[in-house]
C-alpha atoms as a PDB file:
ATOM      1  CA  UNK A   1     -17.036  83.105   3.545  1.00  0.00           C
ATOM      2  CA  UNK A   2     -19.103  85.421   1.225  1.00  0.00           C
ATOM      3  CA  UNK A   3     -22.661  82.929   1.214  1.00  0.00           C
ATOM      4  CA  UNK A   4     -23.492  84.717  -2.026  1.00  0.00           C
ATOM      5  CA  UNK A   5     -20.066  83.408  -3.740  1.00  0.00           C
ATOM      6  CA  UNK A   6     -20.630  80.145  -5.978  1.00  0.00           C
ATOM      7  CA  UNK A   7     -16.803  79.687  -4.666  1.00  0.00           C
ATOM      8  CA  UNK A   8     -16.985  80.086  -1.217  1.00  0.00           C
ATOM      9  CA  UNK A   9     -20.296  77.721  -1.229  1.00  0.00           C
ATOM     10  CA  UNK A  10     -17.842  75.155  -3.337  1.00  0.00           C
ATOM     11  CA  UNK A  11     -15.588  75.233  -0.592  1.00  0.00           C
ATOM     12  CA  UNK A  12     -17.788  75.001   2.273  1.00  0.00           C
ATOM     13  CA  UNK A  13     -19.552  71.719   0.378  1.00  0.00           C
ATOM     14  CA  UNK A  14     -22.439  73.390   0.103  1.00  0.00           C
ATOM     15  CA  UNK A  15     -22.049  72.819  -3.878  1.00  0.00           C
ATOM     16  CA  UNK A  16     -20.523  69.796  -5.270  1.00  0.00           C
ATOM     17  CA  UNK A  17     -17.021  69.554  -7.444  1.00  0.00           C
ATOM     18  CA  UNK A  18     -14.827  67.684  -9.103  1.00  0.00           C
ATOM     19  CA  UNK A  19     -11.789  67.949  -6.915  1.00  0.00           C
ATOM     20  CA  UNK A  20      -8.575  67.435  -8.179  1.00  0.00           C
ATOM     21  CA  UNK A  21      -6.361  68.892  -6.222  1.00  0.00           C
ATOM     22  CA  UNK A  22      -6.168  70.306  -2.629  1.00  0.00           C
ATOM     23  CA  UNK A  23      -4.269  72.328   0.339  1.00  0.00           C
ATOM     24  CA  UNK A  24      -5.056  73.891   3.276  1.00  0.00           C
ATOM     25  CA  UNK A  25      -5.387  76.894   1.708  1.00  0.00           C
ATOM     26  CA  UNK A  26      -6.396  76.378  -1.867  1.00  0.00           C
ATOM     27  CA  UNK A  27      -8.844  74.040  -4.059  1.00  0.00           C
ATOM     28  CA  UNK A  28      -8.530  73.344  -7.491  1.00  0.00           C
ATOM     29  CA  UNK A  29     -11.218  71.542  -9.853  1.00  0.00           C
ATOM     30  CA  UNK A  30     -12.416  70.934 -13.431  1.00  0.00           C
ATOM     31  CA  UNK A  31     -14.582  73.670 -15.076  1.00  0.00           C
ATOM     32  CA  UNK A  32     -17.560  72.639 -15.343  1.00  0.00           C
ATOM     33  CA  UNK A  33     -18.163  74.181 -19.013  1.00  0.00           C
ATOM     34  CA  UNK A  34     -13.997  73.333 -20.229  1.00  0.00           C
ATOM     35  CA  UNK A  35     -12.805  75.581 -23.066  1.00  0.00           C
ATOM     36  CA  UNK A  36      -9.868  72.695 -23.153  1.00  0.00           C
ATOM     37  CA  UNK A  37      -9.059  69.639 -23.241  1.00  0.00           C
ATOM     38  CA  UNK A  38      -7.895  70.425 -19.839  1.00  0.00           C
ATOM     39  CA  UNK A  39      -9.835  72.916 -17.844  1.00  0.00           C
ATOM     40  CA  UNK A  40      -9.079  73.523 -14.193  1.00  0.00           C
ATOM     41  CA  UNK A  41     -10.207  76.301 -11.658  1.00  0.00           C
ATOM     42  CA  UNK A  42      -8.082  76.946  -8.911  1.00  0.00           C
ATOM     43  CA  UNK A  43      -8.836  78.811  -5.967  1.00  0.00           C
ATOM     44  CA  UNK A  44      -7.778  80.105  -2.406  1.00  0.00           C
ATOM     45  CA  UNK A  45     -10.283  78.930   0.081  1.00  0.00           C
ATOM     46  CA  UNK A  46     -10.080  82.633   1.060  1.00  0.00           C
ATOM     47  CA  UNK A  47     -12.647  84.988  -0.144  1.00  0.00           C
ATOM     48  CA  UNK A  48     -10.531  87.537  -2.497  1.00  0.00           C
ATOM     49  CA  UNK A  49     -12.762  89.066  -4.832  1.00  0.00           C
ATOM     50  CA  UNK A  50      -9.747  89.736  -7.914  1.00  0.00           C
ATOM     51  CA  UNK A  51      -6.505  89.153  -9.089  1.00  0.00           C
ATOM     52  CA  UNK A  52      -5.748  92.790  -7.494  1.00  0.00           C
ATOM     53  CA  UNK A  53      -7.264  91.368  -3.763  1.00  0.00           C
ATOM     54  CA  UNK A  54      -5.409  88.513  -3.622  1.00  0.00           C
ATOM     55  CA  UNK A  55      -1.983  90.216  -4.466  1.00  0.00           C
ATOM     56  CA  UNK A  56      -2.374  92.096  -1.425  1.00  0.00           C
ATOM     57  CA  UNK A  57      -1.727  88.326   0.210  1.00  0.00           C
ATOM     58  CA  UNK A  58       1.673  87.513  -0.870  1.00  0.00           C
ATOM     59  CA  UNK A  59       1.213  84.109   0.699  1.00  0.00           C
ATOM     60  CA  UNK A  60      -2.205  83.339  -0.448  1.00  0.00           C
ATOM     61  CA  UNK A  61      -0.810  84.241  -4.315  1.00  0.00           C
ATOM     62  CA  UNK A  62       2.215  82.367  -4.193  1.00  0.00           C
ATOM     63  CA  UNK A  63      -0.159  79.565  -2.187  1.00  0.00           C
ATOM     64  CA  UNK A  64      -2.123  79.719  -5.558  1.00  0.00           C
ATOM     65  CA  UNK A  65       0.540  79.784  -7.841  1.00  0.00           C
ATOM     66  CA  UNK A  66       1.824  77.075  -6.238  1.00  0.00           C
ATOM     67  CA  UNK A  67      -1.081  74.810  -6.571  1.00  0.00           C
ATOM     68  CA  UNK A  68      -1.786  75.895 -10.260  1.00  0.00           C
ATOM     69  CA  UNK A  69       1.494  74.317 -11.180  1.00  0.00           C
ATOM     70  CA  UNK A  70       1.238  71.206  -8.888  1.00  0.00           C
ATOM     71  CA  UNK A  71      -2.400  70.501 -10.981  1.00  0.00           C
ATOM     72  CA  UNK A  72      -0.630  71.338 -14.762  1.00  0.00           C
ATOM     73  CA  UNK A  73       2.091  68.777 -13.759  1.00  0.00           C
ATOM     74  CA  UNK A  74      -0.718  66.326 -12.103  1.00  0.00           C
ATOM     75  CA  UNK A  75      -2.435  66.730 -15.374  1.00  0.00           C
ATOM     76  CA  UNK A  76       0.269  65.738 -17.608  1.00  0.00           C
ATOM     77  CA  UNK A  77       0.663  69.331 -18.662  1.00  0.00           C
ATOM     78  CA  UNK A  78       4.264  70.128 -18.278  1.00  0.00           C
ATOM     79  CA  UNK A  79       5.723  68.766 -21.445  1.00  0.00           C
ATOM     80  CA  UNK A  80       3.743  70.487 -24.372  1.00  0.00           C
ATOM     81  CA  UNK A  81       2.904  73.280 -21.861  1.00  0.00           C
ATOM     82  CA  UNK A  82      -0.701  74.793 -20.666  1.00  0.00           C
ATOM     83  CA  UNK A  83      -2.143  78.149 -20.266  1.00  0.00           C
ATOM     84  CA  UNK A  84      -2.468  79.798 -16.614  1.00  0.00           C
ATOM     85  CA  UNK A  85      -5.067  82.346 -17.174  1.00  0.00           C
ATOM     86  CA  UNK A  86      -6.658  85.155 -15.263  1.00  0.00           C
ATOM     87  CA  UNK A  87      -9.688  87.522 -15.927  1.00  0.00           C
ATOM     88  CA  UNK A  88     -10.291  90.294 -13.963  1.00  0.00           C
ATOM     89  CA  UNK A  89     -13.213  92.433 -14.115  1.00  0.00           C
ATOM     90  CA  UNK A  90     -16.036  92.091 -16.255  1.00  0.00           C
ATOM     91  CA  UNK A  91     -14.416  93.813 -19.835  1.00  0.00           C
ATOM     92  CA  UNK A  92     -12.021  90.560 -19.184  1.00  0.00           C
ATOM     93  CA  UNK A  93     -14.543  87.868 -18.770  1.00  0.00           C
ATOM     94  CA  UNK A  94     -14.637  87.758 -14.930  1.00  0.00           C
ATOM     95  CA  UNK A  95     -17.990  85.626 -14.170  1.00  0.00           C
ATOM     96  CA  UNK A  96     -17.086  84.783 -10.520  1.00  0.00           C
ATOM     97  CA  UNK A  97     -16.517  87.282  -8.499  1.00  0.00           C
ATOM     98  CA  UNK A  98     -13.774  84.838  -6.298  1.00  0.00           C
ATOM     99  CA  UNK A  99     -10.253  84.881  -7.350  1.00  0.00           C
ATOM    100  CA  UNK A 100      -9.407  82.137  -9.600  1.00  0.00           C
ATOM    101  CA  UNK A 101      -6.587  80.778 -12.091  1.00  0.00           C
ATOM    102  CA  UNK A 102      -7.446  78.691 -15.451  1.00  0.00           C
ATOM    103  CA  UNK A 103      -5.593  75.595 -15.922  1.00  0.00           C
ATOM    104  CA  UNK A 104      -5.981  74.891 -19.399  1.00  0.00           C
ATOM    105  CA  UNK A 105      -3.988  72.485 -21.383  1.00  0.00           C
ATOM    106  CA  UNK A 106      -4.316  69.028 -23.280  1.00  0.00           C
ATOM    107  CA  UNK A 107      -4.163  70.400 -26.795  1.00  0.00           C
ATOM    108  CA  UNK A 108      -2.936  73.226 -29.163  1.00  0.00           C
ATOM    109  CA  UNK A 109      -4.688  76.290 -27.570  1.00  0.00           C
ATOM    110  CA  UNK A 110      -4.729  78.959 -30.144  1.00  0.00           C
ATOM    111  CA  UNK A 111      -4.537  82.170 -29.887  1.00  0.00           C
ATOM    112  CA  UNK A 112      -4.569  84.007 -26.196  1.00  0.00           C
ATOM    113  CA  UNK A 113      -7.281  86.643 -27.738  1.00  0.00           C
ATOM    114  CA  UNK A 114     -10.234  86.619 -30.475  1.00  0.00           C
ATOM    115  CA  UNK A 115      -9.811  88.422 -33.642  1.00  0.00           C
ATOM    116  CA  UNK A 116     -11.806  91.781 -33.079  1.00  0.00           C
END
């Protein structure tokens, strides 16, 4: 656990969240500032700093890939579809430094990028 990570601290308990889904080995809940109707975070429990870390970690990818489709079809997502998104690295958006997939879905999404 990286005690600096807002992740790892929501994963410990330390910080509170709105759980909505769970494994051993990953944790998935709401965004706490949703750019969707639907808006969920989903994480491995394991510290991996990036997109690049955790594909080192077959397992803990396919772990998260896993979970990010058991929360779109727990959401109701599945039949008008949903977004799975990644940033990595600050020039994508990357705020926490902690792996983590976007579930976002509920409504007509737009575009993928902003008009420059």
């Amino acid at each position: 656990m990286d005690h600096d990570c807002l992740f790892c601290r929501i994963v410990a308990g330390e910080i509170p969240a709105t759980v909505v889904y769970e494994t051993p080995t990953t944790l998935a809940f709401r965004d706490i500032d949703p750019k969707a109707a639907v808006h969920v975070l989903v994480i491995p429990k394991e510290h991996y700093a990036d997109v690049v870390a955790l594909s080192a970690d077959p397992a803990a990818s396919a772990d998260l890939l896993a979970t990010a489709s058991s929360v779109a079809e727990g959401e109701g997502l599945t039949g008008d579809g949903f977004r799975l998104m990644f940033n990595t690295g600050r020039f994508a958006g990357q705020e926490v430094f902690h792996v983590h997939a976007h579930v976002l879905g509920g409504e007509p999404l737009g575009p993928m990028l902003a008009l420059r």
